[in-house]
N, C-alpha and C. Protein backbone atom coordinates (compact mmCIF):
# COMPACT_ATOMS: atom_id res chain seq x y z
N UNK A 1 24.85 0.14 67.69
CA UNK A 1 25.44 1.33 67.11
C UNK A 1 26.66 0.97 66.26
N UNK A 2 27.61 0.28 66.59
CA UNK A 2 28.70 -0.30 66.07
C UNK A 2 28.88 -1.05 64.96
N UNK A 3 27.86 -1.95 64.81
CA UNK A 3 26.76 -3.01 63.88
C UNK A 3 26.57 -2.07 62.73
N UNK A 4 25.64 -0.36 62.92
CA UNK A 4 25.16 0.49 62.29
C UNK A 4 26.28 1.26 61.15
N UNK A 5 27.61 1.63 61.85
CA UNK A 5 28.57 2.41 61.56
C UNK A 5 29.23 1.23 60.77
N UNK A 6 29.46 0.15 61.23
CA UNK A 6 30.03 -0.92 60.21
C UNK A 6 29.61 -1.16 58.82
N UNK A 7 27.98 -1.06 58.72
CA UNK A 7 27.49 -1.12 57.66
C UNK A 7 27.67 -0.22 56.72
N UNK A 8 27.17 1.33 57.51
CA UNK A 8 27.77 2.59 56.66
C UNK A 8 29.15 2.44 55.81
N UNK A 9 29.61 1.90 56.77
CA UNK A 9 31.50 2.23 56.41
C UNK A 9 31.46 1.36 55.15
N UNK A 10 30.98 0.45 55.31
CA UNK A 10 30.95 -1.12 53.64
C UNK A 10 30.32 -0.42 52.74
N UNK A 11 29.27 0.45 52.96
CA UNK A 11 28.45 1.23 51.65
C UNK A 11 29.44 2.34 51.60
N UNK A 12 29.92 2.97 52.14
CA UNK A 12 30.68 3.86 51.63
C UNK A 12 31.84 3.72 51.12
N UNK A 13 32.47 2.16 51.27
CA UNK A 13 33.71 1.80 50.82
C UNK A 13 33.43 1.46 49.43
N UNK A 14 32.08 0.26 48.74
CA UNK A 14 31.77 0.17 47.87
C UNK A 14 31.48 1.18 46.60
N UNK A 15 31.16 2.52 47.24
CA UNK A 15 30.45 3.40 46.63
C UNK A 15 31.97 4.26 46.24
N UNK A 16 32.62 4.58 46.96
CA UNK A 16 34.38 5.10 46.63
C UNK A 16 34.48 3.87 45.46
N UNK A 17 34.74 2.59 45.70
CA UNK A 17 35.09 1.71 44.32
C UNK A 17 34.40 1.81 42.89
N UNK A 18 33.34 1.91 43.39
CA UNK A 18 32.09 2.66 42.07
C UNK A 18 32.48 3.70 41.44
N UNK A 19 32.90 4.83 41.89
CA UNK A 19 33.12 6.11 42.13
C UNK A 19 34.15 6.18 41.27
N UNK A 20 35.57 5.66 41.57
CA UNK A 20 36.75 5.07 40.91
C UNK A 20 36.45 4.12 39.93
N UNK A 21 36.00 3.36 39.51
CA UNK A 21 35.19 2.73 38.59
C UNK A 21 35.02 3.19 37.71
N UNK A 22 34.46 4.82 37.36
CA UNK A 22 33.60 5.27 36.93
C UNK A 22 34.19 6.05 36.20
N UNK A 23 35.08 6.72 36.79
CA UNK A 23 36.46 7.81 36.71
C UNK A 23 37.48 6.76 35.54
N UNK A 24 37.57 5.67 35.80
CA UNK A 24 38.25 4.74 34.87
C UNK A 24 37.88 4.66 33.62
N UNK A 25 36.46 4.40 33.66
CA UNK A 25 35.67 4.29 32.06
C UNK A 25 35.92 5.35 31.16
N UNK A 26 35.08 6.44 32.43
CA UNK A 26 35.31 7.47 31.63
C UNK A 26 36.95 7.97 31.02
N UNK A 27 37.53 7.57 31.65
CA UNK A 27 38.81 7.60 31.06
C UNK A 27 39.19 6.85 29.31
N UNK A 28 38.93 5.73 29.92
CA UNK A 28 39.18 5.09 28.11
C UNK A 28 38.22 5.50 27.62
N UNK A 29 36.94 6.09 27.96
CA UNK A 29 36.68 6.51 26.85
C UNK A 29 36.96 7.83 25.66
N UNK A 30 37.81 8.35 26.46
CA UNK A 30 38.14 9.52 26.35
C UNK A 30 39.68 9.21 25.28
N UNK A 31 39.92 7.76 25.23
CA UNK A 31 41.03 7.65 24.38
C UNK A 31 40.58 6.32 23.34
N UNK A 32 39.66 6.19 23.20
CA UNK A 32 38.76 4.58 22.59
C UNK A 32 38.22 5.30 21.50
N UNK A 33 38.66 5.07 20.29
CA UNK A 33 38.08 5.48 18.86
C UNK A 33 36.89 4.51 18.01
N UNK A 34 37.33 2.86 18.19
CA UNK A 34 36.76 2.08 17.33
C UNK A 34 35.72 1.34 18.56
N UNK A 35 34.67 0.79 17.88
CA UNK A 35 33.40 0.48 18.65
C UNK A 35 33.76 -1.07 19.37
N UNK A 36 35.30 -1.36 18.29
CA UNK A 36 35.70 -2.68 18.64
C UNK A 36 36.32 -2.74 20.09
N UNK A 37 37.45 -1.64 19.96
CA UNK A 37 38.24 -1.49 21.07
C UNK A 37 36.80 -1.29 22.71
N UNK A 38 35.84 -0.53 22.18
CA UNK A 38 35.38 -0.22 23.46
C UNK A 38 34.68 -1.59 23.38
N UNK A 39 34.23 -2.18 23.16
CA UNK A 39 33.55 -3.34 23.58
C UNK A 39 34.20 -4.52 24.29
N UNK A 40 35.66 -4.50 23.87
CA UNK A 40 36.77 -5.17 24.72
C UNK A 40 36.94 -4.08 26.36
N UNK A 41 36.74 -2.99 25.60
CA UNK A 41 37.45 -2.43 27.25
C UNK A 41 36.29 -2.59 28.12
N UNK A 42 34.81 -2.62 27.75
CA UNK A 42 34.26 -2.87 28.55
C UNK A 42 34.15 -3.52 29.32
N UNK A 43 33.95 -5.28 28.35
CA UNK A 43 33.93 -6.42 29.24
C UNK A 43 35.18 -6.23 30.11
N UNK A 44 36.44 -6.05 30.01
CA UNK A 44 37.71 -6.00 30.91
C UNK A 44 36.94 -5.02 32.35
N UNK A 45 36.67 -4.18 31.91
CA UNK A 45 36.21 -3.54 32.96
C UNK A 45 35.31 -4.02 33.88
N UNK A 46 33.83 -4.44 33.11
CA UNK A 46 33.44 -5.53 34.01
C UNK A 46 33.50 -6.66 35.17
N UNK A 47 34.92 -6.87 34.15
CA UNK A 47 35.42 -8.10 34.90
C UNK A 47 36.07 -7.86 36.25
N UNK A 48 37.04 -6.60 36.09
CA UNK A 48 37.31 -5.64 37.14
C UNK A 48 36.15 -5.24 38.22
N UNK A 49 34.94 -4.71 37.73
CA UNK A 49 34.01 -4.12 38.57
C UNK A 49 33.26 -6.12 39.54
N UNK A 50 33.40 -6.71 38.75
CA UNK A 50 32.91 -8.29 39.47
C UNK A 50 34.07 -8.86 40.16
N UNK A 51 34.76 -8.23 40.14
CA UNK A 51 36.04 -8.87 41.65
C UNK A 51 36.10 -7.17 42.85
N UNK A 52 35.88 -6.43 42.29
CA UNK A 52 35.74 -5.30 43.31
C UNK A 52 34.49 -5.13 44.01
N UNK A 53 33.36 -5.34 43.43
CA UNK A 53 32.20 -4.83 44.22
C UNK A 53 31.04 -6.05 44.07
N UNK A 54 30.61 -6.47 45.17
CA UNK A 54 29.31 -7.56 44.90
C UNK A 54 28.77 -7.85 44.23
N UNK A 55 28.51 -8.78 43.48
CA UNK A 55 27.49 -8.47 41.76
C UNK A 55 27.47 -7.06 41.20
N UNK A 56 28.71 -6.71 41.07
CA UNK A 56 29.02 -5.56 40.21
C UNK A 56 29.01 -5.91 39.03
N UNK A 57 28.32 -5.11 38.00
CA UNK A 57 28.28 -4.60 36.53
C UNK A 57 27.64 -3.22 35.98
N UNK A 58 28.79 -3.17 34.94
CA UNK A 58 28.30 -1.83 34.59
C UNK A 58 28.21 -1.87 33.25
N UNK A 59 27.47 -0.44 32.87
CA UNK A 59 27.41 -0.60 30.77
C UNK A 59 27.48 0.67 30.63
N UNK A 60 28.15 1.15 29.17
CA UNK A 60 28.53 2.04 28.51
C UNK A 60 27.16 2.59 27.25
N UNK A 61 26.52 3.12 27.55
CA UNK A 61 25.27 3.59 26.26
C UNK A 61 25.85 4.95 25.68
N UNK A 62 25.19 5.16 24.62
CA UNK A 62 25.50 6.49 23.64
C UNK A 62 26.21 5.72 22.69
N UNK A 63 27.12 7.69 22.24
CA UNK A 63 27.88 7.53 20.93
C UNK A 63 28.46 8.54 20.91
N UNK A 64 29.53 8.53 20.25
CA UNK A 64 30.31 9.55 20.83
C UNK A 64 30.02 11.04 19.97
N UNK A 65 29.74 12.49 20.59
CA UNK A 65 30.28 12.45 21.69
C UNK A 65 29.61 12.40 23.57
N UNK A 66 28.39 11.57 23.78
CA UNK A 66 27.88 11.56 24.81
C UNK A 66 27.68 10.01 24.98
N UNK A 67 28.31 10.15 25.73
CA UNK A 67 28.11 8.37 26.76
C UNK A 67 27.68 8.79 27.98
N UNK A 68 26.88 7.35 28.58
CA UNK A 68 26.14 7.27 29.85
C UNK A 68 26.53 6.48 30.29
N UNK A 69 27.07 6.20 31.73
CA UNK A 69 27.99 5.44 32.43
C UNK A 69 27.14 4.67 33.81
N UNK A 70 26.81 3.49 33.63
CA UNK A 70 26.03 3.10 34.98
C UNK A 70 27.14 2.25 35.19
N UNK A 71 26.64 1.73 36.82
CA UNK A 71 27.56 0.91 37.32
C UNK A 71 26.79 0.43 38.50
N UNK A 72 26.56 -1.06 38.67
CA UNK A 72 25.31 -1.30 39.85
C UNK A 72 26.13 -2.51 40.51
N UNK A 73 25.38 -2.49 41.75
CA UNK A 73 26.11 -3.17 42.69
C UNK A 73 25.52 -3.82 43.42
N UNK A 74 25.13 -4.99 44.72
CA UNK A 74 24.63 -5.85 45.61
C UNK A 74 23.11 -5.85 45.03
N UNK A 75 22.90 -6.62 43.70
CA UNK A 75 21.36 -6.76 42.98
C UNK A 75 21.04 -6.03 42.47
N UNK A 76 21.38 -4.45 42.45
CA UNK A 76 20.55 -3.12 41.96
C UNK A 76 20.35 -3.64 40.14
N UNK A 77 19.48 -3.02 39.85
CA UNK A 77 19.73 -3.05 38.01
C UNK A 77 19.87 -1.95 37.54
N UNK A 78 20.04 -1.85 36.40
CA UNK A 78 20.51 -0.54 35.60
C UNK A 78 18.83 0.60 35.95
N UNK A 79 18.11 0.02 35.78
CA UNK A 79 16.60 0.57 35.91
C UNK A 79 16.36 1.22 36.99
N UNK A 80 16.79 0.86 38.08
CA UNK A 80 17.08 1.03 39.69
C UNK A 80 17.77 2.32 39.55
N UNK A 81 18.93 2.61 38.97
CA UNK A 81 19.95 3.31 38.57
C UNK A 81 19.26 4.72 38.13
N UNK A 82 18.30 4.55 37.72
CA UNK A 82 17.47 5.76 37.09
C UNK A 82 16.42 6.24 37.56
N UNK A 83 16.11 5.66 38.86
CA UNK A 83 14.86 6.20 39.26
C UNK A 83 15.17 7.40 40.38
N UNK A 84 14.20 8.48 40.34
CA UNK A 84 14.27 9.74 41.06
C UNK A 84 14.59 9.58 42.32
N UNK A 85 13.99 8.66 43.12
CA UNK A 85 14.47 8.32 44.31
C UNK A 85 15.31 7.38 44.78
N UNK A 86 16.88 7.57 45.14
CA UNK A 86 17.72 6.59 44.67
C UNK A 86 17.91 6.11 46.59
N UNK A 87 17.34 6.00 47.41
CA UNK A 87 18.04 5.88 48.87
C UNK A 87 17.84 4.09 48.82
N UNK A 88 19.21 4.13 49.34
CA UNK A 88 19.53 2.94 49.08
C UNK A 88 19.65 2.17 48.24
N UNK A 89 19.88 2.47 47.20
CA UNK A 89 20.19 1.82 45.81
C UNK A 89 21.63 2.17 45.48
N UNK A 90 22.32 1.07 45.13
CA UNK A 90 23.59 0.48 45.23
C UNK A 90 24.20 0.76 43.19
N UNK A 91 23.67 2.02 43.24
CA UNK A 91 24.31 2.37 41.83
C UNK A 91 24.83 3.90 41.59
N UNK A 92 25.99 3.94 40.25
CA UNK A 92 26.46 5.36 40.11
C UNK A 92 25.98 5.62 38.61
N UNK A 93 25.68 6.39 38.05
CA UNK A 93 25.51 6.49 37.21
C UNK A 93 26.17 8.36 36.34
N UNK A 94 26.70 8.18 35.31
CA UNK A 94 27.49 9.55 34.86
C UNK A 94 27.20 9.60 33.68
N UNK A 95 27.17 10.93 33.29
CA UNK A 95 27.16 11.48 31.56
C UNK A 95 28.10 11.86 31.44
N UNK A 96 28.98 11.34 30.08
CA UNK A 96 30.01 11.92 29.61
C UNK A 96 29.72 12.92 28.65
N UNK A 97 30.19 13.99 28.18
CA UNK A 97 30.04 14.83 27.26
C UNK A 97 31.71 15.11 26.72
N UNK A 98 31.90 14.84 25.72
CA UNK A 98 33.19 15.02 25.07
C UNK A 98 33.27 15.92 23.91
N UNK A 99 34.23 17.18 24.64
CA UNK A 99 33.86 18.51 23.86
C UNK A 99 34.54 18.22 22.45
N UNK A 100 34.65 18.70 21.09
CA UNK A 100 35.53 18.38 20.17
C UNK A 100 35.79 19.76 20.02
């Protein structure tokens, strides 16, 4: 039982870092004009998401004003990320919509 609740607690700690992760992006993107700047903030971010979460990476798709925000974690792939039935799959995924 203890074993059980331990595990929960690591997926749910990972999934809060994802979560926050996610909330971040979407943030610069919300202040990122040139395609240059976001391609730097990404990789930075990356690099961030690969010291926080297990084979963490994430990617930024669209154009503004709609971006799609994945973020995958312990093996998952972006593909994983999209399928209807997500139990147990170690990804977040968000739509940004940026009103003008």
């Amino acid at each position: 039982m203890q074993i059980v609740l331990l595990q929960k607690s690591r997926e749910l700690y990972f999934r809060s870092i994802a979560q926050h992760q996610l909330q971040s992006m979407a943030g610069q993107l919300s202040v990122l004009i040139k395609q240059a700047e976001l391609t730097k903030s990404i990789a930075d971010w990356n690099r961030v998401n690969a010291m926080l979460l297990p084979q963490g990476v994430g990617s930024v798709s669209g154009q503004f004003p709609v971006y799609e925000i994945d973020l995958v974690w312990n093996g998952a792939t972006q593909a994983d990320c999209h399928l209807k039935e997500k139990q147990n799959i170690t990804c977040l995924s968000n739509e940004i919509l940026f009103v003008e």
